[in-house]
Protein backbone atom coordinates (compact mmCIF):
# COMPACT_ATOMS: atom_id res chain seq x y z
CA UNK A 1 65.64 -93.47 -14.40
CA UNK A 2 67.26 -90.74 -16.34
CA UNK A 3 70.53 -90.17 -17.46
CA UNK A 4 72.03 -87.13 -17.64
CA UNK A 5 73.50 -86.44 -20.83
CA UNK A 6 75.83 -83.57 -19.76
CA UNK A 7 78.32 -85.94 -18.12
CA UNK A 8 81.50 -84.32 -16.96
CA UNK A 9 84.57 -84.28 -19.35
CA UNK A 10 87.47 -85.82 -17.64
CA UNK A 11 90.65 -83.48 -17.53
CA UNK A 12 93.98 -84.26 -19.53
CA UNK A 13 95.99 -85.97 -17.50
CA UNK A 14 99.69 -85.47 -18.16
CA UNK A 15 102.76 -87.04 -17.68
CA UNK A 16 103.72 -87.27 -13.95
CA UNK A 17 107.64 -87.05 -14.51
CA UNK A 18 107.10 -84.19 -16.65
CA UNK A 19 104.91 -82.43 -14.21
CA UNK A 20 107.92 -83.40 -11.20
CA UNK A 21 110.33 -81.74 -13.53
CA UNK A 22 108.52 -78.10 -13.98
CA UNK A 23 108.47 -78.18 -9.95
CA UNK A 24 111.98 -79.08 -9.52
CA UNK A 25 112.69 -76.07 -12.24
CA UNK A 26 110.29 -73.63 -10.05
CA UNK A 27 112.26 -74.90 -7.07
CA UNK A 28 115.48 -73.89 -8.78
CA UNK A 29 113.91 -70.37 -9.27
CA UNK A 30 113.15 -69.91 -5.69
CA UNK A 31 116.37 -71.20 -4.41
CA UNK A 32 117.86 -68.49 -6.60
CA UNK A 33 115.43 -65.83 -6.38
CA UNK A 34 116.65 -66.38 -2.10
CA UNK A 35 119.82 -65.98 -2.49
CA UNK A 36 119.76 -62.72 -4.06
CA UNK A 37 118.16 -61.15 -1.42
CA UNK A 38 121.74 -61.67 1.25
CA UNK A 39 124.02 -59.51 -1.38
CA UNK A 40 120.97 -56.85 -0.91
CA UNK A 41 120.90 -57.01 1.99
CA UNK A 42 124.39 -56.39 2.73
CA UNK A 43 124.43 -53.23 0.54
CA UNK A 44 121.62 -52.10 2.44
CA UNK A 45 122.91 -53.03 5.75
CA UNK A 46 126.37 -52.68 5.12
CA UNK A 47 129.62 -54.41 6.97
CA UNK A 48 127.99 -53.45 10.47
CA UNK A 49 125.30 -56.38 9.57
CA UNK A 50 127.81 -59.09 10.15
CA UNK A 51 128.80 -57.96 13.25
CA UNK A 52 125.01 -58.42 14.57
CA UNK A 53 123.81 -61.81 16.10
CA UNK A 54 120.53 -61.36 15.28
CA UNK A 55 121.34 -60.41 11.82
CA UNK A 56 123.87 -63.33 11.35
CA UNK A 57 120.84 -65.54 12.21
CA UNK A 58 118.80 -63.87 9.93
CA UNK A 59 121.83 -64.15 6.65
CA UNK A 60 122.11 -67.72 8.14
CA UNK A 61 118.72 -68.26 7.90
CA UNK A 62 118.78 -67.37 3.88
CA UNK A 63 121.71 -69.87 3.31
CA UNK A 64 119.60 -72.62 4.88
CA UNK A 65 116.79 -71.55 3.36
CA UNK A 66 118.25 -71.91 -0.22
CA UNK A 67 119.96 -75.60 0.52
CA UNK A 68 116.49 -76.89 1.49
CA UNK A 69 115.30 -75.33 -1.52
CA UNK A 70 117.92 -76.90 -3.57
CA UNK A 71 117.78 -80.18 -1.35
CA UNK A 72 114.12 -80.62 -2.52
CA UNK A 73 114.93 -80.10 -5.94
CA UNK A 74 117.53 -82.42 -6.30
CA UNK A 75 115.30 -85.10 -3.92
CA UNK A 76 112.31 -84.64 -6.71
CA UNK A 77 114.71 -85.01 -9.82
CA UNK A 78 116.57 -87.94 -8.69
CA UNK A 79 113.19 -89.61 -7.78
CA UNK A 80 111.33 -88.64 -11.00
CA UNK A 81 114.14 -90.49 -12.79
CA UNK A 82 112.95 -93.45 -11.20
CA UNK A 83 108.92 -92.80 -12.42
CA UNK A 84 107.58 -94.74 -15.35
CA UNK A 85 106.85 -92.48 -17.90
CA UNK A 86 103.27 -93.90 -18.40
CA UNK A 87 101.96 -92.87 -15.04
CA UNK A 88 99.79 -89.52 -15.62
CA UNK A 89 98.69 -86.95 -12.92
CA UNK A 90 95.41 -84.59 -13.24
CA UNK A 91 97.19 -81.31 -12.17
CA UNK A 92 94.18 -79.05 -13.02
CA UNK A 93 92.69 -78.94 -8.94
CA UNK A 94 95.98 -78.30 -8.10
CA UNK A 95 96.88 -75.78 -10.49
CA UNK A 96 93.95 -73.79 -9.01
CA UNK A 97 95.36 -73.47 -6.08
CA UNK A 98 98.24 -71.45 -7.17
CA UNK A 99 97.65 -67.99 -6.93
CA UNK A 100 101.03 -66.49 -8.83
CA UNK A 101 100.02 -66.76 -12.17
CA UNK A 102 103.26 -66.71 -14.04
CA UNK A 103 104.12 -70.13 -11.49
CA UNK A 104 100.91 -71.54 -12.58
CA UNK A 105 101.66 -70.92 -16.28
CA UNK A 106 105.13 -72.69 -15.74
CA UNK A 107 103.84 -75.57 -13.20
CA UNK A 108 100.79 -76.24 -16.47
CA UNK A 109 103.28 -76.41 -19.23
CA UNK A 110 101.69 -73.84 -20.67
CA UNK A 111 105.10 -71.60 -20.88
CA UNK A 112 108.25 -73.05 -21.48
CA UNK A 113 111.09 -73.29 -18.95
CA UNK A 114 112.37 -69.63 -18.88
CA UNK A 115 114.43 -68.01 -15.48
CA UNK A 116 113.76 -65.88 -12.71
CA UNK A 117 112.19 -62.50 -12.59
CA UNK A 118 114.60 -60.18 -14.39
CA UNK A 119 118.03 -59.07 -12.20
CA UNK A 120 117.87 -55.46 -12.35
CA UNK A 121 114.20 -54.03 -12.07
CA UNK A 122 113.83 -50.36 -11.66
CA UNK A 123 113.50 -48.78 -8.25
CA UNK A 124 110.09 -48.77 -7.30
CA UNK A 125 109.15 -50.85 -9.40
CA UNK A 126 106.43 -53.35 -8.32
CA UNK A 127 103.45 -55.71 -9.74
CA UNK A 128 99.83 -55.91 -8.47
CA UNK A 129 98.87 -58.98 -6.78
């Protein structure tokens, strides 16, 4: 019987609080990154979008959309608190998986914590994906 002497490396595992903290932060982001898009809407739209159902369900629809987001946040921070510090998580499959890279920088550690795309990009601006 051989061996075989180029024996898989086992990945770092990190911190599993730490790693439920960089999602609530990402969750954060998209929560905020959501609600920007109403006021744009509205400016686009103008008053005559309130006065639509269907576009009332859509602006409603937003508003939910950014309490869930927030709900989860808040749900994975108050239950991180309550995580040993010890226990350790091999992100590296998972990070794979994410196709935005700036996300996947942010969800690795790699980056620190820093906020949502900027506010004001210039019109027609857009990235590659």
């Amino acid at each position: 019987m051989t061996v075989n002497a180029m024996t898989e490396q086992p990945s770092p595992a990190e911190a599993l609080p730490d790693v439920l903290m960089r999602i609530v932060a990402e969750l954060h982001d998209v929560a905020y990154l959501i609600e920007r898009i109403e006021p744009q809407l509205l400016d686009v739209g103008g008053g005559e979008l309130l006065n639509s159902p269907e576009s009332m369900k859509v602006m409603q629809g937003i508003d939910l959309a950014v309490q869930k987001t927030r709900g989860l946040a808040e749900f994975i921070d108050t239950i991180t608190g309550e995580i040993p510090q010890d226990w350790s998580v091999d992100v590296a499959t998972a990070l794979s998986l994410v196709k935005l890279s700036e996300m996947q920088r942010a969800l690795s550690g790699a980056a620190r914590y820093s906020s949502v795309q900027p506010l004001a990009k210039a019109a027609g601006d857009f990235d590659f994906f």
